[in-house]
Every structure is written in structure tokens, then in C-alpha cells.
C-alpha atoms as a PDB file:
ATOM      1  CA  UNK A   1     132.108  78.444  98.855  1.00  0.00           C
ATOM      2  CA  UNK A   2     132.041  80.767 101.808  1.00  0.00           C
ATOM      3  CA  UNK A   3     131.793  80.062 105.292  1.00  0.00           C
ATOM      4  CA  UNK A   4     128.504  80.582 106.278  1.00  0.00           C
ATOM      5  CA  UNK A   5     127.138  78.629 102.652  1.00  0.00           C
ATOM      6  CA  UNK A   6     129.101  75.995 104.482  1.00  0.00           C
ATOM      7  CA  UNK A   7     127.351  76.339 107.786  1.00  0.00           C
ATOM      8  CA  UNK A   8     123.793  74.808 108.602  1.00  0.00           C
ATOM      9  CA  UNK A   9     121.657  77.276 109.269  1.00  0.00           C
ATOM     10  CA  UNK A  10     118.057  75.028 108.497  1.00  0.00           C
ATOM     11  CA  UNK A  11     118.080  72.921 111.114  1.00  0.00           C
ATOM     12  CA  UNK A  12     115.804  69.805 110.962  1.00  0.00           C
ATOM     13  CA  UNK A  13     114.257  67.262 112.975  1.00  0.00           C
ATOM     14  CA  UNK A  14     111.075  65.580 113.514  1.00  0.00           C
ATOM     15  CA  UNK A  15     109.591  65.405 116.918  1.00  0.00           C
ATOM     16  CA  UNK A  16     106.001  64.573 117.875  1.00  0.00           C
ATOM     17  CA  UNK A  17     104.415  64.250 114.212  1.00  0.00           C
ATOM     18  CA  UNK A  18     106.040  67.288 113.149  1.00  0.00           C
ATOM     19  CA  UNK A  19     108.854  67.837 110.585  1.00  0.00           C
ATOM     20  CA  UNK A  20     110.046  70.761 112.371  1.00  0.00           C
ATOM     21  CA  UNK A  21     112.419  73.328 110.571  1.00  0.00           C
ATOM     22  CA  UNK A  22     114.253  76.084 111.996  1.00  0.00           C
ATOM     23  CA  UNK A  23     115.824  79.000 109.838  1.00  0.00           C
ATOM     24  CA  UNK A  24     119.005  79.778 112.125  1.00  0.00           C
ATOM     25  CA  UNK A  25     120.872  82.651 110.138  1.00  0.00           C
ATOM     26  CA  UNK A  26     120.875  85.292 113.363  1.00  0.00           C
ATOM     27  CA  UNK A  27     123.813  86.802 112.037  1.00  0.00           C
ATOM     28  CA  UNK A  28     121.634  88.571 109.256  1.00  0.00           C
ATOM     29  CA  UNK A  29     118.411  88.018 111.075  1.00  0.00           C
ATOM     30  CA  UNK A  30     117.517  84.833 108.930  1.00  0.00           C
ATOM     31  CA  UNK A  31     117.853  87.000 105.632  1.00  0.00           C
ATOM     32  CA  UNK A  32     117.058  85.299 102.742  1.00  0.00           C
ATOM     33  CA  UNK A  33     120.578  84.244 101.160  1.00  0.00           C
ATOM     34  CA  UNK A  34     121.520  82.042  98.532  1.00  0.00           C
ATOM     35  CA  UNK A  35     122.128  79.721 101.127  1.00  0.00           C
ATOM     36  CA  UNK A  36     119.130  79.967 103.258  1.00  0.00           C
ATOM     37  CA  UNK A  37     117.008  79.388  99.957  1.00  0.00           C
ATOM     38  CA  UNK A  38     119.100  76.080  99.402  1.00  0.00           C
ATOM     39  CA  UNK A  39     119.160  74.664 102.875  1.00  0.00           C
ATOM     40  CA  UNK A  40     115.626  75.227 103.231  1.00  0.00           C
ATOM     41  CA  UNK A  41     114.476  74.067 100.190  1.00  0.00           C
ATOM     42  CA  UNK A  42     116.543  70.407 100.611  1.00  0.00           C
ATOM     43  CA  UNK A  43     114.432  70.302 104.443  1.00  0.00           C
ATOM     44  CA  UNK A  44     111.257  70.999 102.799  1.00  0.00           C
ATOM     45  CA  UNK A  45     112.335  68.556 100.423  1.00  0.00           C
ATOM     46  CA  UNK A  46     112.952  65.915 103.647  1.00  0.00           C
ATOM     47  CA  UNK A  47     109.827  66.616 105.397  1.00  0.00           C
ATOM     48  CA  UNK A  48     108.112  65.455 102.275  1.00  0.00           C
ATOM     49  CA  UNK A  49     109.560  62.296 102.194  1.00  0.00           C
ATOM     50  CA  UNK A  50     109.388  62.021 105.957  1.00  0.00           C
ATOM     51  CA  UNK A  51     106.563  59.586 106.958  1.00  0.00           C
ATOM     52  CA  UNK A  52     106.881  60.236 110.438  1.00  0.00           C
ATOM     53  CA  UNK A  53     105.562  63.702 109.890  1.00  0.00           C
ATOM     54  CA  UNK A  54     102.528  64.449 108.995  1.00  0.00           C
ATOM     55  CA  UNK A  55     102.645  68.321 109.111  1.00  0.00           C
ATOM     56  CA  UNK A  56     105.598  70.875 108.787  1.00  0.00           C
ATOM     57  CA  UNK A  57     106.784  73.511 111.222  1.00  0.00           C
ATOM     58  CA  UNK A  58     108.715  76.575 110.007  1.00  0.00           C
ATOM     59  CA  UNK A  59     110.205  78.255 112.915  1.00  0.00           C
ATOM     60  CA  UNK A  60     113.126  80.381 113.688  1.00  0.00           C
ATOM     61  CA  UNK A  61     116.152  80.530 116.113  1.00  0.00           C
ATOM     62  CA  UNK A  62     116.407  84.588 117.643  1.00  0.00           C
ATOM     63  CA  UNK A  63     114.775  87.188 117.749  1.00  0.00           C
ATOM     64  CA  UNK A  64     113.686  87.237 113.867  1.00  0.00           C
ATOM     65  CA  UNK A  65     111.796  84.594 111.833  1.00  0.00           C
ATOM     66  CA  UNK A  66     113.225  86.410 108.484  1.00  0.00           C
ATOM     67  CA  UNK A  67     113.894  89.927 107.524  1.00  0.00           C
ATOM     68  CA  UNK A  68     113.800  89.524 104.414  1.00  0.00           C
ATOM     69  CA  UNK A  69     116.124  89.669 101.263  1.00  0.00           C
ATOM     70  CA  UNK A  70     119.524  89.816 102.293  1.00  0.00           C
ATOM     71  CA  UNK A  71     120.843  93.338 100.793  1.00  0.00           C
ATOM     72  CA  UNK A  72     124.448  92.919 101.382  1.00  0.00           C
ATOM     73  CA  UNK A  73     124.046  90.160  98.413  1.00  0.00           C
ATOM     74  CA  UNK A  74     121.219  92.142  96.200  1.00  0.00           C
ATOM     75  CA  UNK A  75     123.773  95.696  96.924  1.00  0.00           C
ATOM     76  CA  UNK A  76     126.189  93.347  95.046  1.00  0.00           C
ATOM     77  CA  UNK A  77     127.438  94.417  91.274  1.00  0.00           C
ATOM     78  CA  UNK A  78     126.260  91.995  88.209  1.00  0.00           C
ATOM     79  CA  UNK A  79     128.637  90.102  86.508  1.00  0.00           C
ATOM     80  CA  UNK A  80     130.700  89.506  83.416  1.00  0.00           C
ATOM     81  CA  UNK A  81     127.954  87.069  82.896  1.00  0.00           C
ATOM     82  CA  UNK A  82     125.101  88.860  84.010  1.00  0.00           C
ATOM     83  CA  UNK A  83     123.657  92.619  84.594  1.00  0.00           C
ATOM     84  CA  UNK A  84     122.699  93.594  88.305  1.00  0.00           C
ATOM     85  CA  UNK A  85     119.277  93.857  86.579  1.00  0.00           C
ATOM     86  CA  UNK A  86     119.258  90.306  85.257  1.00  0.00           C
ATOM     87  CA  UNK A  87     120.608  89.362  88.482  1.00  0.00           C
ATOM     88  CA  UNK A  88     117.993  90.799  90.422  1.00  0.00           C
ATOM     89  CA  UNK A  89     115.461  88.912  88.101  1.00  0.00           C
ATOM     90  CA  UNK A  90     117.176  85.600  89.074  1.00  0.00           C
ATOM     91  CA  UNK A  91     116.855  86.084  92.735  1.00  0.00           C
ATOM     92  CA  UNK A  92     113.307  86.973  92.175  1.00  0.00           C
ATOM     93  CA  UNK A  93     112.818  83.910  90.679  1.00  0.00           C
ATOM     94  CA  UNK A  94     114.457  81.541  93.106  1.00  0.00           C
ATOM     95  CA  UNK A  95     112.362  82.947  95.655  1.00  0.00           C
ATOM     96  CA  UNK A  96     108.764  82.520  93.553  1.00  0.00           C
ATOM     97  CA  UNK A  97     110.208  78.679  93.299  1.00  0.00           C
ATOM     98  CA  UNK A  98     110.897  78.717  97.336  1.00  0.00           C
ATOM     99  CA  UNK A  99     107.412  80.020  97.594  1.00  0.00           C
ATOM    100  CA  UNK A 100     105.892  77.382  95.319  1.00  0.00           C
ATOM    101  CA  UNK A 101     107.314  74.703  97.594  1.00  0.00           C
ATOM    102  CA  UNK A 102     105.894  75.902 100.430  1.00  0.00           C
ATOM    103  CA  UNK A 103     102.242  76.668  99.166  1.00  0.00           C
ATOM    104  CA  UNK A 104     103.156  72.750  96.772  1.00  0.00           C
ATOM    105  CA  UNK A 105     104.112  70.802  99.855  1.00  0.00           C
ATOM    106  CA  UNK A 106     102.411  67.727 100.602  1.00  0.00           C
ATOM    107  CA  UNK A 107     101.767  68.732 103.908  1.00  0.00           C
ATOM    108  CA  UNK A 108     100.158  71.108 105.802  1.00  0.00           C
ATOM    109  CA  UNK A 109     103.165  73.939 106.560  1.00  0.00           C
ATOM    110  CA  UNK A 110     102.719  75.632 110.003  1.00  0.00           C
ATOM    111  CA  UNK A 111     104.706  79.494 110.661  1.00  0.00           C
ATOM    112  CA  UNK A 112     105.880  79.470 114.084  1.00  0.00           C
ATOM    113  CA  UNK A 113     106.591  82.956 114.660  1.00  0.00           C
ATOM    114  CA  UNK A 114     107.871  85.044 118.085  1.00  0.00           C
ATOM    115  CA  UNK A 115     109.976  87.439 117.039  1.00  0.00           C
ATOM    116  CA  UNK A 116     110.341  90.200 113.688  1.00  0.00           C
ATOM    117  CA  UNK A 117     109.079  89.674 109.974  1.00  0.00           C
ATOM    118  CA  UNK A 118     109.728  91.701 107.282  1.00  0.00           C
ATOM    119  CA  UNK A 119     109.313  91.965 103.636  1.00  0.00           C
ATOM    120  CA  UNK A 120     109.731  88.724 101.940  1.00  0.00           C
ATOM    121  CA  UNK A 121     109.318  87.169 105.373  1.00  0.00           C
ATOM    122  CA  UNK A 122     105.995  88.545 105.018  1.00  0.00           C
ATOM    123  CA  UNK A 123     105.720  86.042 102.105  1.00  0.00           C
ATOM    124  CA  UNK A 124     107.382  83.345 103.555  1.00  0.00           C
ATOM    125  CA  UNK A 125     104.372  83.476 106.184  1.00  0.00           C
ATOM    126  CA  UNK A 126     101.585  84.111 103.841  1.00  0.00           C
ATOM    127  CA  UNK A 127     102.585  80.918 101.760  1.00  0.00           C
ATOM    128  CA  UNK A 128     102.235  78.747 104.927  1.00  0.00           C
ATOM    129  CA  UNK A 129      99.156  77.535 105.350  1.00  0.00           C
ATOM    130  CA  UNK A 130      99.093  78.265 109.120  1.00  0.00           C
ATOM    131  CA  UNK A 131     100.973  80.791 111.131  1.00  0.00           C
ATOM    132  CA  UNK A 132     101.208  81.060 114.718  1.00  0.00           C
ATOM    133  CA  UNK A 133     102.519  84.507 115.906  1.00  0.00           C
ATOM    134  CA  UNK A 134     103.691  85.201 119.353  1.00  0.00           C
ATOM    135  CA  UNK A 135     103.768  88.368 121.811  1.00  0.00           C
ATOM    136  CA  UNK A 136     107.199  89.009 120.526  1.00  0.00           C
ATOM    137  CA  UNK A 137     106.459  89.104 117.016  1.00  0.00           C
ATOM    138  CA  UNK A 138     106.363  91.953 115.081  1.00  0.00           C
ATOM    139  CA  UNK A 139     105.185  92.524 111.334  1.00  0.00           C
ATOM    140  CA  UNK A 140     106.390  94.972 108.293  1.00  0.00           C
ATOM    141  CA  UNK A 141     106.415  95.428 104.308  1.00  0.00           C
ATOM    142  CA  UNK A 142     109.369  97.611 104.558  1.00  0.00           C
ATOM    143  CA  UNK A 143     109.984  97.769 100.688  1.00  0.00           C
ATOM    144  CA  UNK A 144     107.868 100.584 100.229  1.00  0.00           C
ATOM    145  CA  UNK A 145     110.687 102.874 102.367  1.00  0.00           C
ATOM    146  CA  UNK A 146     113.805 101.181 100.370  1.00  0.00           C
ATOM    147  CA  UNK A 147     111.898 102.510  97.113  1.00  0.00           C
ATOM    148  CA  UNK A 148     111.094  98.639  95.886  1.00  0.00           C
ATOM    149  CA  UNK A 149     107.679  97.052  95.561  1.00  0.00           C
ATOM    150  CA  UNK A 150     106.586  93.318  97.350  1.00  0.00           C
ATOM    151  CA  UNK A 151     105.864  92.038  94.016  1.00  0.00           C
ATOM    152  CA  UNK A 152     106.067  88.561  94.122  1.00  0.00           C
ATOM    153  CA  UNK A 153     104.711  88.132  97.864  1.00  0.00           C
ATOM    154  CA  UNK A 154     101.901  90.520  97.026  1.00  0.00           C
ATOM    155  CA  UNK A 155      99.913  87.726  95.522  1.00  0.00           C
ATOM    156  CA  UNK A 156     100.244  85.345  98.849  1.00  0.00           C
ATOM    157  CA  UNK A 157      99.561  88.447 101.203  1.00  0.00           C
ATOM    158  CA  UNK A 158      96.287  89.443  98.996  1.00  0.00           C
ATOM    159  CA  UNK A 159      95.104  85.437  99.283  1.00  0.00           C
ATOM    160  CA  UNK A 160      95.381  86.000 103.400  1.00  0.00           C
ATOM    161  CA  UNK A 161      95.026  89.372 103.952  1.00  0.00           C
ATOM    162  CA  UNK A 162      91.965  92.084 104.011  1.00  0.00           C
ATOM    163  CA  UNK A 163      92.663  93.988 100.703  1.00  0.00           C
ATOM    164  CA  UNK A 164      92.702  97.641 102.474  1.00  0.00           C
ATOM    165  CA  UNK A 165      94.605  96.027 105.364  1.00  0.00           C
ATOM    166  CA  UNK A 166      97.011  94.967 102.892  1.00  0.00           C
ATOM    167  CA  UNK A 167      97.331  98.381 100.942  1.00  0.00           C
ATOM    168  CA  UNK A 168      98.318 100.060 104.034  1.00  0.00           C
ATOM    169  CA  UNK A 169     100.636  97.653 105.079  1.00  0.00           C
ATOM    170  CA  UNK A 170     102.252  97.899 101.478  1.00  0.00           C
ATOM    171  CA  UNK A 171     101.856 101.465 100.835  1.00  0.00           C
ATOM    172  CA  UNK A 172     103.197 103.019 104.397  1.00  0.00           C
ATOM    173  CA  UNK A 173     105.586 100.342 105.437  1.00  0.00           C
ATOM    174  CA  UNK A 174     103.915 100.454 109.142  1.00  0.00           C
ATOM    175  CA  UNK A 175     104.869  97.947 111.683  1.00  0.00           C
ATOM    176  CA  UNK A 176     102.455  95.728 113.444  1.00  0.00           C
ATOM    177  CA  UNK A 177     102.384  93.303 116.297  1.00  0.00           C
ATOM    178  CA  UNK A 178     100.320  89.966 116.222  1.00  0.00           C
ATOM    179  CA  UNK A 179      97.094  91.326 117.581  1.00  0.00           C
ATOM    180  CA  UNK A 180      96.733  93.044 114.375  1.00  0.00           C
ATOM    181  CA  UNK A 181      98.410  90.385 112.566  1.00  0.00           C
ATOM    182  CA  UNK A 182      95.271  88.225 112.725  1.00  0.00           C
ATOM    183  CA  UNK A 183      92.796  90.754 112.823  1.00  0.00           C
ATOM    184  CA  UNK A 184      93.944  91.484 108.727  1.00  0.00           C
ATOM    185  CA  UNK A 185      93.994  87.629 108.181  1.00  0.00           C
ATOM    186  CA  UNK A 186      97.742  87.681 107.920  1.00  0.00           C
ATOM    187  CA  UNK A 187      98.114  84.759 111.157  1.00  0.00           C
ATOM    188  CA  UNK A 188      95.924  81.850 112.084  1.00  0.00           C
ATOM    189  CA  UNK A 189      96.395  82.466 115.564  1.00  0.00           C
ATOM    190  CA  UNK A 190      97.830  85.292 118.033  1.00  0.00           C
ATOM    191  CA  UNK A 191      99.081  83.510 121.130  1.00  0.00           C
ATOM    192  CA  UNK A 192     101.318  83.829 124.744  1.00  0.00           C
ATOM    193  CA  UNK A 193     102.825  80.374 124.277  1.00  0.00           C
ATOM    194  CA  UNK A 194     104.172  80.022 120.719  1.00  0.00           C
ATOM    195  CA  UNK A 195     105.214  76.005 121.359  1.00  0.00           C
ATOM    196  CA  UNK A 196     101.909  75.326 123.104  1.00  0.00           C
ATOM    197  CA  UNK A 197      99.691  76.646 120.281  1.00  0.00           C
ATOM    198  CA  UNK A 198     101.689  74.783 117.582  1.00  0.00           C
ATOM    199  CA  UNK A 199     102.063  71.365 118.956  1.00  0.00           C
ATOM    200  CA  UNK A 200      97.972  71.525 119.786  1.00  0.00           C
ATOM    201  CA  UNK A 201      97.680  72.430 115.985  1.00  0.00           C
ATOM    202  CA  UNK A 202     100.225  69.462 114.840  1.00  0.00           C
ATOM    203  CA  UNK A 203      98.019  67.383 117.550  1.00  0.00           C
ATOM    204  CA  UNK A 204      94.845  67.932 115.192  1.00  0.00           C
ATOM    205  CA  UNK A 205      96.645  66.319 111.969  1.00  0.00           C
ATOM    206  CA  UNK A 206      97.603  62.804 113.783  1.00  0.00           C
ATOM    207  CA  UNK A 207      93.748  61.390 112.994  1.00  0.00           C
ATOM    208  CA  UNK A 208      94.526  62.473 109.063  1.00  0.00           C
ATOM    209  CA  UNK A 209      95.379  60.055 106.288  1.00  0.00           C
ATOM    210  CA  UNK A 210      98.546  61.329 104.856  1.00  0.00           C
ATOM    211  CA  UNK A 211      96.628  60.981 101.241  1.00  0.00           C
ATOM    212  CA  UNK A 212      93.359  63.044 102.562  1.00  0.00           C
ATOM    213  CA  UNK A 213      95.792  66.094 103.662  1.00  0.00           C
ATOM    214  CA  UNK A 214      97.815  66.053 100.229  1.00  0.00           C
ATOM    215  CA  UNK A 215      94.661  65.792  98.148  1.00  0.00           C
ATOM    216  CA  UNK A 216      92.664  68.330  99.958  1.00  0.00           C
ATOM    217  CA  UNK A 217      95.743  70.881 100.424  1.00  0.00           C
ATOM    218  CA  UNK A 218      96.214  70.998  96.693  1.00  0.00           C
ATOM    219  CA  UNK A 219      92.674  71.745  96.403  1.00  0.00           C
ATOM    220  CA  UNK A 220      93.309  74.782  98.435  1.00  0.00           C
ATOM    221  CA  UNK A 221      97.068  75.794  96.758  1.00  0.00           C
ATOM    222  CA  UNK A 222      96.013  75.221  93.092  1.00  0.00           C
ATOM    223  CA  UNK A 223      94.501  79.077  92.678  1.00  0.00           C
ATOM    224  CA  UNK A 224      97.434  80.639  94.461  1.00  0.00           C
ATOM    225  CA  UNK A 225     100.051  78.281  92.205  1.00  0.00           C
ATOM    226  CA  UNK A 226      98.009  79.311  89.275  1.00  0.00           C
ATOM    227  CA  UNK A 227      98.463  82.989  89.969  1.00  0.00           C
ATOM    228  CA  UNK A 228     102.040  82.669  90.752  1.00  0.00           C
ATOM    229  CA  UNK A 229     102.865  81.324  87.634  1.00  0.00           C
ATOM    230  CA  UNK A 230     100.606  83.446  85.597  1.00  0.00           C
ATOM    231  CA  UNK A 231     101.981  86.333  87.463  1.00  0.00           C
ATOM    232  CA  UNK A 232     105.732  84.972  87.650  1.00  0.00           C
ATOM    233  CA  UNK A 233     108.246  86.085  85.165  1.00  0.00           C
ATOM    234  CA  UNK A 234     105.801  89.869  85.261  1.00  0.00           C
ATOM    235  CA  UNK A 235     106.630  90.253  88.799  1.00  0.00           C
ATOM    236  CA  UNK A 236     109.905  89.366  88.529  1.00  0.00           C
ATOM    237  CA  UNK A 237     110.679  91.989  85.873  1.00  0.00           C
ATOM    238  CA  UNK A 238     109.286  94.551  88.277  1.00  0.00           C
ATOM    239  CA  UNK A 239     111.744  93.212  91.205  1.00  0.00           C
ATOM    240  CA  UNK A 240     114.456  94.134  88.217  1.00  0.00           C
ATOM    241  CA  UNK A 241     113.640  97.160  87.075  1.00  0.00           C
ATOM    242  CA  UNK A 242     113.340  98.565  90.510  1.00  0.00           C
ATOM    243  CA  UNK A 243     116.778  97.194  91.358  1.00  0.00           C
ATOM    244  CA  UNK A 244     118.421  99.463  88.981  1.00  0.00           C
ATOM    245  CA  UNK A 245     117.362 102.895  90.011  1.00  0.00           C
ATOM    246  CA  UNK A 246     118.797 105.483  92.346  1.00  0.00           C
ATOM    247  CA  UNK A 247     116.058 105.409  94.418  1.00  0.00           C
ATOM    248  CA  UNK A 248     116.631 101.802  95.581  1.00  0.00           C
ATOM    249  CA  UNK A 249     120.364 102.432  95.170  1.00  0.00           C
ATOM    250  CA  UNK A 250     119.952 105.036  97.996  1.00  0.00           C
ATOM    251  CA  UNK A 251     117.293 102.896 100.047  1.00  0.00           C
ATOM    252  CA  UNK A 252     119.677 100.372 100.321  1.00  0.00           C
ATOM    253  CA  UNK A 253     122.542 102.215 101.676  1.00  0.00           C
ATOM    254  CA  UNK A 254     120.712 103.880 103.916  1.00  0.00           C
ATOM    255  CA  UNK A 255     119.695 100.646 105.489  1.00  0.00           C
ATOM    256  CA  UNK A 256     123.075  99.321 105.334  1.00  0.00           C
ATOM    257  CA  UNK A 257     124.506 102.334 106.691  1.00  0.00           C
ATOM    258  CA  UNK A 258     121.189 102.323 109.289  1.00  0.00           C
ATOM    259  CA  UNK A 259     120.957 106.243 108.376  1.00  0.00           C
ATOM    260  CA  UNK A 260     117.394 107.557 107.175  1.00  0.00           C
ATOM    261  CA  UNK A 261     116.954 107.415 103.028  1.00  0.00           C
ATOM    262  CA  UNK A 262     117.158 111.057 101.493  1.00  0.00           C
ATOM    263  CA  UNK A 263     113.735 111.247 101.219  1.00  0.00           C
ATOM    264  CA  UNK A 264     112.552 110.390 104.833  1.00  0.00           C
ATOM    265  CA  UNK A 265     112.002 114.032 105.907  1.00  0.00           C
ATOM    266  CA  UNK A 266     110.986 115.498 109.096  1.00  0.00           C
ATOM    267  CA  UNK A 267     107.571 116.522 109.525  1.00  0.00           C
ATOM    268  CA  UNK A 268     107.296 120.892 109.653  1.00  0.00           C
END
């Protein structure tokens, strides 16, 4: 096991009604790693059986809530076992199953967000079922520029966002503070004091019977789950194929090498 699969970098407590949960990764901006997915999946697991919380915060230590996938491990060759296609495929999967929890919880999951989301962050907020942006935060579906596609967060992003808000997010890769953020349906709320706003949100769940919010949130999630898994192991081959091509091959070192991708060209 390496180092940092040995760190924690989830952090959880509960304070003031809230399971609160913050990703803590800052060396790779909160990527999602094998061992993000893990640790956050056994706190989303603990705020479920938490009965001093009645609601879930997802926040973030830094200046990034989650960049998304963490290339230095999707870069990485398959297997003996395994091609870098099935690979690919896997993670896909693991992170449809992270997303499930979050939309599945029992209780209402809040984004806390003052600082940079991109790609599957993007999904990691849509799944929530309230995000709270601040004036730091800043919003992007990069794929498009590494030559991949958001396949499996497109279906969370369509359920929030305005569909031809969404295709331009998706199709030029443009980034976006939190003014826009809720204009496009992406955030709840677009505020100066990220703490503030959240803990008057959590505030409003206290009078709620812990059996009301579970009933009445899977009410709301059962469409979105339904899509997901109708959609699942589809989307996931996309993620795959994509992996394997020199386009993404070159989109990916050029972010790694923070160079622009062959085809980025300068304007005449």
C-alpha cells in the first residue's frame, strides 16, 4: 500500500447536526484516486449510520473541491491481468457506484464548495442534492480538451443543469464562476460566506423526522438511480474506448506535462 492510500485524506466529524466530510487530497487537488473513492465512500457510509446527523456536508480542504480523475493513475499501463481499456472500464465503474451513494444516501448531501471543480468533480456536485458555491469557486468540464467525453456525470449534470447550458459547458470546456453556476441550475446557492450559507441550510433539516427525509429523498433519487443503471455499463464502455486512443494519449500528457495538446492551435 502506498503512502498516501495510507494517509486520511476524508476527514470526518459531526458538528451541529451535520455529518460533515472533507476531501483533503491538496497534493493532487482532491483528484479522484483509488483512495479518495475508498475513504469517502466508508464516511458516507458513517454519516448514514450517524444519528446525530441529520444531513451531510461534502466540503474540501484548499483551494479545490476535486479536479477530477486523477491522470497520473488513469496514464498508468494495464496489467498482466487486465488491458488499460478494461482498466479504464473499472474505474468508470467505481465512480458510477461512488455516485450512487451519494444520490442513495439516506440523507440529504450538501456541496460546500469555495474553490475549483472540474470534470468528475462536476459530478460529484451534481449528485449532491444541494451545493453551495463560494466567490472562490470556479467551474469546468475539461474532458472535452483532453479528447474524453463526461459520460457517466453527464446524466447528473443534465438532471441539474439547463440542457444548452450544459452542451456548452461539455462541448467547449469553458470555465465558470458561481454566478453562472446557479444561473444553469448547476448550485443551489451562490454565496460570500460559504460556512454561513451551509450551516443555515443544515439549520432547516433539525425540525425533520429522520424517516420523512429518507422517504421523500428517494422519491426524488429514484429517476436519476434508474438512469444510472440503465445507462451504466454503456457509459462506461465509452470512458474505455476513449482511453485507448492517441487523442487522449496526447491530452493527457499535455496536462501532465502542463504544455497545450497538439491540437490547441492559435487563432490566425
Amino acid at each position: 500500500m502506498s503512502d498516501v492510500a495510507e494517509q486520511e485524506i476524508v476527514h470526518y466529524e459531526t458538528s451541529g447536526g451535520a455529518a460533515r466530510i472533507t476531501l483533503d487530497s491538496q497534493h493532487n487537488r482532491n483528484a479522484i484516486s483509488t483512495a479518495l473513492v475508498e475513504q469517502l465512500h466508508e464516511a458516507l457510509d458513517r454519516a448514514a449510520r450517524d444519528d446525530s446527523a441529520r444531513v451531510v456536508v461534502l466540503g474540501h480542504a484548499g483551494g479545490t473541491f476535486c479536479a477530477g480523475a486523477d491522470l497520473s493513475e488513469a496514464s498508468g499501463a494495464g496489467t498482466a491481468q487486465s488491458s488499460p481499456e478494461e482498466q479504464a472500464a473499472e474505474r468508470t465503474r467505481i465512480f458510477l457506484d461512488l455516485l450512487r451513494a451519494i444520490i442513495s444516501h439516506p440523507k440529504p448531501v450538501i456541496a460546500a464548495v469555495d474553490g475549483h471543480v472540474r470534470a468528475g468533480g462536476m459530478g460529484l456536485v451534481s449528485a449532491c442534492d444541494f451545493a453551495v458555491a463560494g466567490p472562490a469557486s470556479s467551474f469546468a468540464l475539461t474532458e472535452v480538451r483532453l479528447g474524453l467525453a463526461a459520460a457517466m456525470i453527464s446524466v447528473p449534470l443534465a438532471a441539474r443543469m439547463n440542457s444548452r447550458d450544459l452542451a456548452r459547458a461539455l462541448l467547449t470546456g469553458e470555465k465558470f464562476d458561481s454566478a453562472h453556476a446557479l444561473r444553469i441550475g448547476l448550485v443551489s446557492e451562490a454565496v460570500e460566506d460559504v460556512r454561513s450559507a451551509v450551516d443555515e441550510l443544515v439549520a432547516a433539516f433539525r425540525p425533520c423526522s429522520p424517516q420523512g427525509l429518507r422517504e421523500n429523498k428517494a422519491l426524488l433519487a429514484a429517476p436519476l438511480l434508474a438512469e444510472l443503471d440503465a445507462r451504466g455499463e454503456e457509459l462506461a464502455g465509452v470512458t474505455a474506448r476513449l482511453f485507448t486512443t492517441p487523442e487522449v494519449a496526447e491530452g493527457m500528457a499535455a496536462f501532465l506535462e502542463r504544455r497545450q495538446p497538439s491540437w490547441a492551435n492559435d487563432a490566425e
